[in-house]
C-alpha atoms as a PDB file:
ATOM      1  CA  UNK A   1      37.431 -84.035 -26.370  1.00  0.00           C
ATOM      2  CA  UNK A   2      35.360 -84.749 -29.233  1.00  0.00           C
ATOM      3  CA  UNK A   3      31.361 -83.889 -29.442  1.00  0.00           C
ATOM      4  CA  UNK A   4      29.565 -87.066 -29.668  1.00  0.00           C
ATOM      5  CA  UNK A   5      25.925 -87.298 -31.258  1.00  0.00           C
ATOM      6  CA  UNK A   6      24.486 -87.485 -28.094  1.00  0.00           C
ATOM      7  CA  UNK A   7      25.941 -83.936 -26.599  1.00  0.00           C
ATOM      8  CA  UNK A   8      24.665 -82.711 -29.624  1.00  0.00           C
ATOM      9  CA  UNK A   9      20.938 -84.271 -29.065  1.00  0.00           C
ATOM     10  CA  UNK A  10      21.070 -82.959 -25.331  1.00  0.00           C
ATOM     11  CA  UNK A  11      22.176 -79.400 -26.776  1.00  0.00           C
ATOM     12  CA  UNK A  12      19.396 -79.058 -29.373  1.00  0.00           C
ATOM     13  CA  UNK A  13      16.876 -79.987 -26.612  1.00  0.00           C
ATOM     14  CA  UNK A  14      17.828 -77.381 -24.650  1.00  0.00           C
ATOM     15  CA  UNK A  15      18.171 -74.452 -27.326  1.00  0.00           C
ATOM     16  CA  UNK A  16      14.348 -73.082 -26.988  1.00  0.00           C
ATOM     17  CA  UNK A  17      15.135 -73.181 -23.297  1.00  0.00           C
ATOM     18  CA  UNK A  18      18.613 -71.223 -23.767  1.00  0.00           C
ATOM     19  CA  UNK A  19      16.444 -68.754 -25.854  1.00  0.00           C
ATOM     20  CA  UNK A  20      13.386 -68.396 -23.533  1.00  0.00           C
ATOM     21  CA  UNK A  21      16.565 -67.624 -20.526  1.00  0.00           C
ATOM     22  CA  UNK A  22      18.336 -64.971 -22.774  1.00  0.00           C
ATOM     23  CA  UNK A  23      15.219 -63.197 -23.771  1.00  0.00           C
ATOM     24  CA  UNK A  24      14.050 -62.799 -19.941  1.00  0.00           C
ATOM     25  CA  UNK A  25      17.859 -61.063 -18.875  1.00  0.00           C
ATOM     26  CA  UNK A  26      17.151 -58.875 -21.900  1.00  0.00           C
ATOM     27  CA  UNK A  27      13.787 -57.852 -20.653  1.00  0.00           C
ATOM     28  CA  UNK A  28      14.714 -57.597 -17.145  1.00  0.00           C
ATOM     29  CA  UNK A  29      17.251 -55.180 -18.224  1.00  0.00           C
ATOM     30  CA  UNK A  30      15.251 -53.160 -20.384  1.00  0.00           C
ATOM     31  CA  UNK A  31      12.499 -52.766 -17.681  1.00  0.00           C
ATOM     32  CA  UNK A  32      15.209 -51.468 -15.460  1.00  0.00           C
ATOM     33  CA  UNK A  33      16.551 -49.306 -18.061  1.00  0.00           C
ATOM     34  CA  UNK A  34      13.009 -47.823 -18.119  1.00  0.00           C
ATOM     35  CA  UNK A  35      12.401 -47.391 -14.693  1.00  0.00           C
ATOM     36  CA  UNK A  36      15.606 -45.757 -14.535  1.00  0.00           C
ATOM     37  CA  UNK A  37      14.593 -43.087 -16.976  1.00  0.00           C
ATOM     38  CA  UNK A  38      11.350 -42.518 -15.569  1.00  0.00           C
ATOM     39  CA  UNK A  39      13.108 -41.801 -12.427  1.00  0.00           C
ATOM     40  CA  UNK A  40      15.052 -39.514 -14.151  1.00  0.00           C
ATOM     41  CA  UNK A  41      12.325 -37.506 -15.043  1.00  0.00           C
ATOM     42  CA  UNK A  42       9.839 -37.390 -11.946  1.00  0.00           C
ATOM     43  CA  UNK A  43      13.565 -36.070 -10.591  1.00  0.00           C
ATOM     44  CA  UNK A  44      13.500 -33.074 -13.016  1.00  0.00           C
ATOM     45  CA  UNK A  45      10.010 -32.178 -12.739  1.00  0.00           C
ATOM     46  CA  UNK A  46      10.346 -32.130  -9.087  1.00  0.00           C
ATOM     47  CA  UNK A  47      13.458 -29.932  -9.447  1.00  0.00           C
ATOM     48  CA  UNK A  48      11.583 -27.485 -12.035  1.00  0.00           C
ATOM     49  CA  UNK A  49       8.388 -27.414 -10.479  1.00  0.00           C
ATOM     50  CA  UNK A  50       7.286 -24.171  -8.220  1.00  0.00           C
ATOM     51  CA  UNK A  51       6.675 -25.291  -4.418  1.00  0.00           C
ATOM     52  CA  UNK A  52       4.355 -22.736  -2.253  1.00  0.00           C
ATOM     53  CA  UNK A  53       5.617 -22.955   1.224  1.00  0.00           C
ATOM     54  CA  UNK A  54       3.004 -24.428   3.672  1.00  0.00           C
ATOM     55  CA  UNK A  55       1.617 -22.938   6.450  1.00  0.00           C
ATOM     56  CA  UNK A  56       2.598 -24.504  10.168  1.00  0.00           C
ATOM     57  CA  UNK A  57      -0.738 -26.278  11.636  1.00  0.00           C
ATOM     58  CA  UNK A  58       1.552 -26.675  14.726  1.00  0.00           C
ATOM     59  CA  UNK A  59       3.757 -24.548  16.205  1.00  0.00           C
ATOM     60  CA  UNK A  60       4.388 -22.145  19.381  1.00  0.00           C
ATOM     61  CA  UNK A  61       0.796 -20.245  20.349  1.00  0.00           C
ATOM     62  CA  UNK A  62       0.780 -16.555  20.293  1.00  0.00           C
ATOM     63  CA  UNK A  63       1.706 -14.760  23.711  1.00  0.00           C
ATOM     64  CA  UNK A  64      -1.366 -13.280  25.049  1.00  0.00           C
ATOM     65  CA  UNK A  65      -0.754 -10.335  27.527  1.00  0.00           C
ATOM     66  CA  UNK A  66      -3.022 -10.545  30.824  1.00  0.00           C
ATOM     67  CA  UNK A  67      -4.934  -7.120  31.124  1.00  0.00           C
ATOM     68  CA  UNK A  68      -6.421  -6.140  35.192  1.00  0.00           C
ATOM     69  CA  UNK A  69      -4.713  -6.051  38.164  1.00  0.00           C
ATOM     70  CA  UNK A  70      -3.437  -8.822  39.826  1.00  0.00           C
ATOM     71  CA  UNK A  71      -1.238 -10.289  42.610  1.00  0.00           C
ATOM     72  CA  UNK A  72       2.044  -9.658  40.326  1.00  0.00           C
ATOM     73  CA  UNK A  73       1.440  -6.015  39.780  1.00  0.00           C
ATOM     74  CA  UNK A  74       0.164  -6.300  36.461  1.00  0.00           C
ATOM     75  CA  UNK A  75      -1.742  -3.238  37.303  1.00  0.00           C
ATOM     76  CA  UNK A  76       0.759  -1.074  37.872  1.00  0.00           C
ATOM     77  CA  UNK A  77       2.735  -2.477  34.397  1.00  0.00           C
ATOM     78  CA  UNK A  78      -0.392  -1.159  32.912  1.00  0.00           C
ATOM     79  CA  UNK A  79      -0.215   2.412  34.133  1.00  0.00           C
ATOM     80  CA  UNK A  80       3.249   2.665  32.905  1.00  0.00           C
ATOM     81  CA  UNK A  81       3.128   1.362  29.429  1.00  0.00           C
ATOM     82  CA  UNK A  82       0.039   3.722  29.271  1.00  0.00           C
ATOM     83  CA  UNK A  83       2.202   6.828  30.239  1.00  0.00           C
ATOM     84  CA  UNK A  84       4.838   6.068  27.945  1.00  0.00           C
ATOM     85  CA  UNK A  85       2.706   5.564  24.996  1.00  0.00           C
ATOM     86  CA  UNK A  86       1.316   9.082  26.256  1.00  0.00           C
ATOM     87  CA  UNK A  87       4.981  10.515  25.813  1.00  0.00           C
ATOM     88  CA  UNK A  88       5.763   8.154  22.820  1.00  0.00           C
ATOM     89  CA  UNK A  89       2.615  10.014  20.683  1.00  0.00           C
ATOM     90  CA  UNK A  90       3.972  13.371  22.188  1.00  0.00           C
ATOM     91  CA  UNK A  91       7.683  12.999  20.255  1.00  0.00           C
ATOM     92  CA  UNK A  92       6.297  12.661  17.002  1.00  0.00           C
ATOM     93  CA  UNK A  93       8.133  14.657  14.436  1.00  0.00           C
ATOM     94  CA  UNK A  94       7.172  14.793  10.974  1.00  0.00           C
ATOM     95  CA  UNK A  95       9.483  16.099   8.263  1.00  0.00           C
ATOM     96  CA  UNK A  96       7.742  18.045   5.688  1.00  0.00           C
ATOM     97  CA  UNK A  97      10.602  17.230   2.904  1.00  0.00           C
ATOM     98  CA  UNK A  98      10.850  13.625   4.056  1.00  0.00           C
ATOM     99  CA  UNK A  99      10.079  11.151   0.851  1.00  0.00           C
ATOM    100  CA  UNK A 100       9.879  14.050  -1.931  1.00  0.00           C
ATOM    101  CA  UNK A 101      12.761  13.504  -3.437  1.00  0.00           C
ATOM    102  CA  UNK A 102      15.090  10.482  -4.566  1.00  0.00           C
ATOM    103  CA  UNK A 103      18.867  10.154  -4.578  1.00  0.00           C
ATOM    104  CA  UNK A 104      19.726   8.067  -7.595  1.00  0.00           C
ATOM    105  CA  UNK A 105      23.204   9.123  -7.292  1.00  0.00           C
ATOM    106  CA  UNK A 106      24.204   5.971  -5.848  1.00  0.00           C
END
């Protein structure tokens, strides 16, 4: 099929339009490209970068031990942990040579 003069007319009307088309897909892609990259490198930073570990705001409440003596014989509990840190203090042994010298012997 031959080009006739007026395929050629219609063609050259549309070449600024052809150009204006191309040149946005090559933008497009080199904005993606870019964003692609800077991705990239948030990615490494975050990898590289030192992260102090955060303290819990939340969590499970410390256990708080009842003191006096109530219905569930708390009382008596009391007495006994008192007479075995009584004993405990009592079996203390200390070793004079203990920590003064170092095997390195391995």
């Amino acid at each position: 099929m031959p080009i006739r003069p007026i395929d050629l007319q219609t063609l050259l009307m549309q070449l600024s339009q052809v150009g204006r088309d191309q040149a946005a897909e090559k933008d497009a892609a080199l904005r993606a490209s870019m964003q692609t990259a800077a991705d990239q490198v948030k990615k490494v930073e975050q990898k590289e970068a030192i992260h102090e570990p955060e303290e819990p705001d939340t969590g499970p409440q410390a256990i708080k031990d009842r003191q006096g003596g109530g219905p569930g014989g708390s009382g008596r509990k009391r007495e006994e942990a008192e007479a075995a840190a009584a004993q405990g203090e009592e079996e203390v042994i200390k070793d004079p040579s203990l920590g003064n010298s170092i095997d390195i012997s391995g």
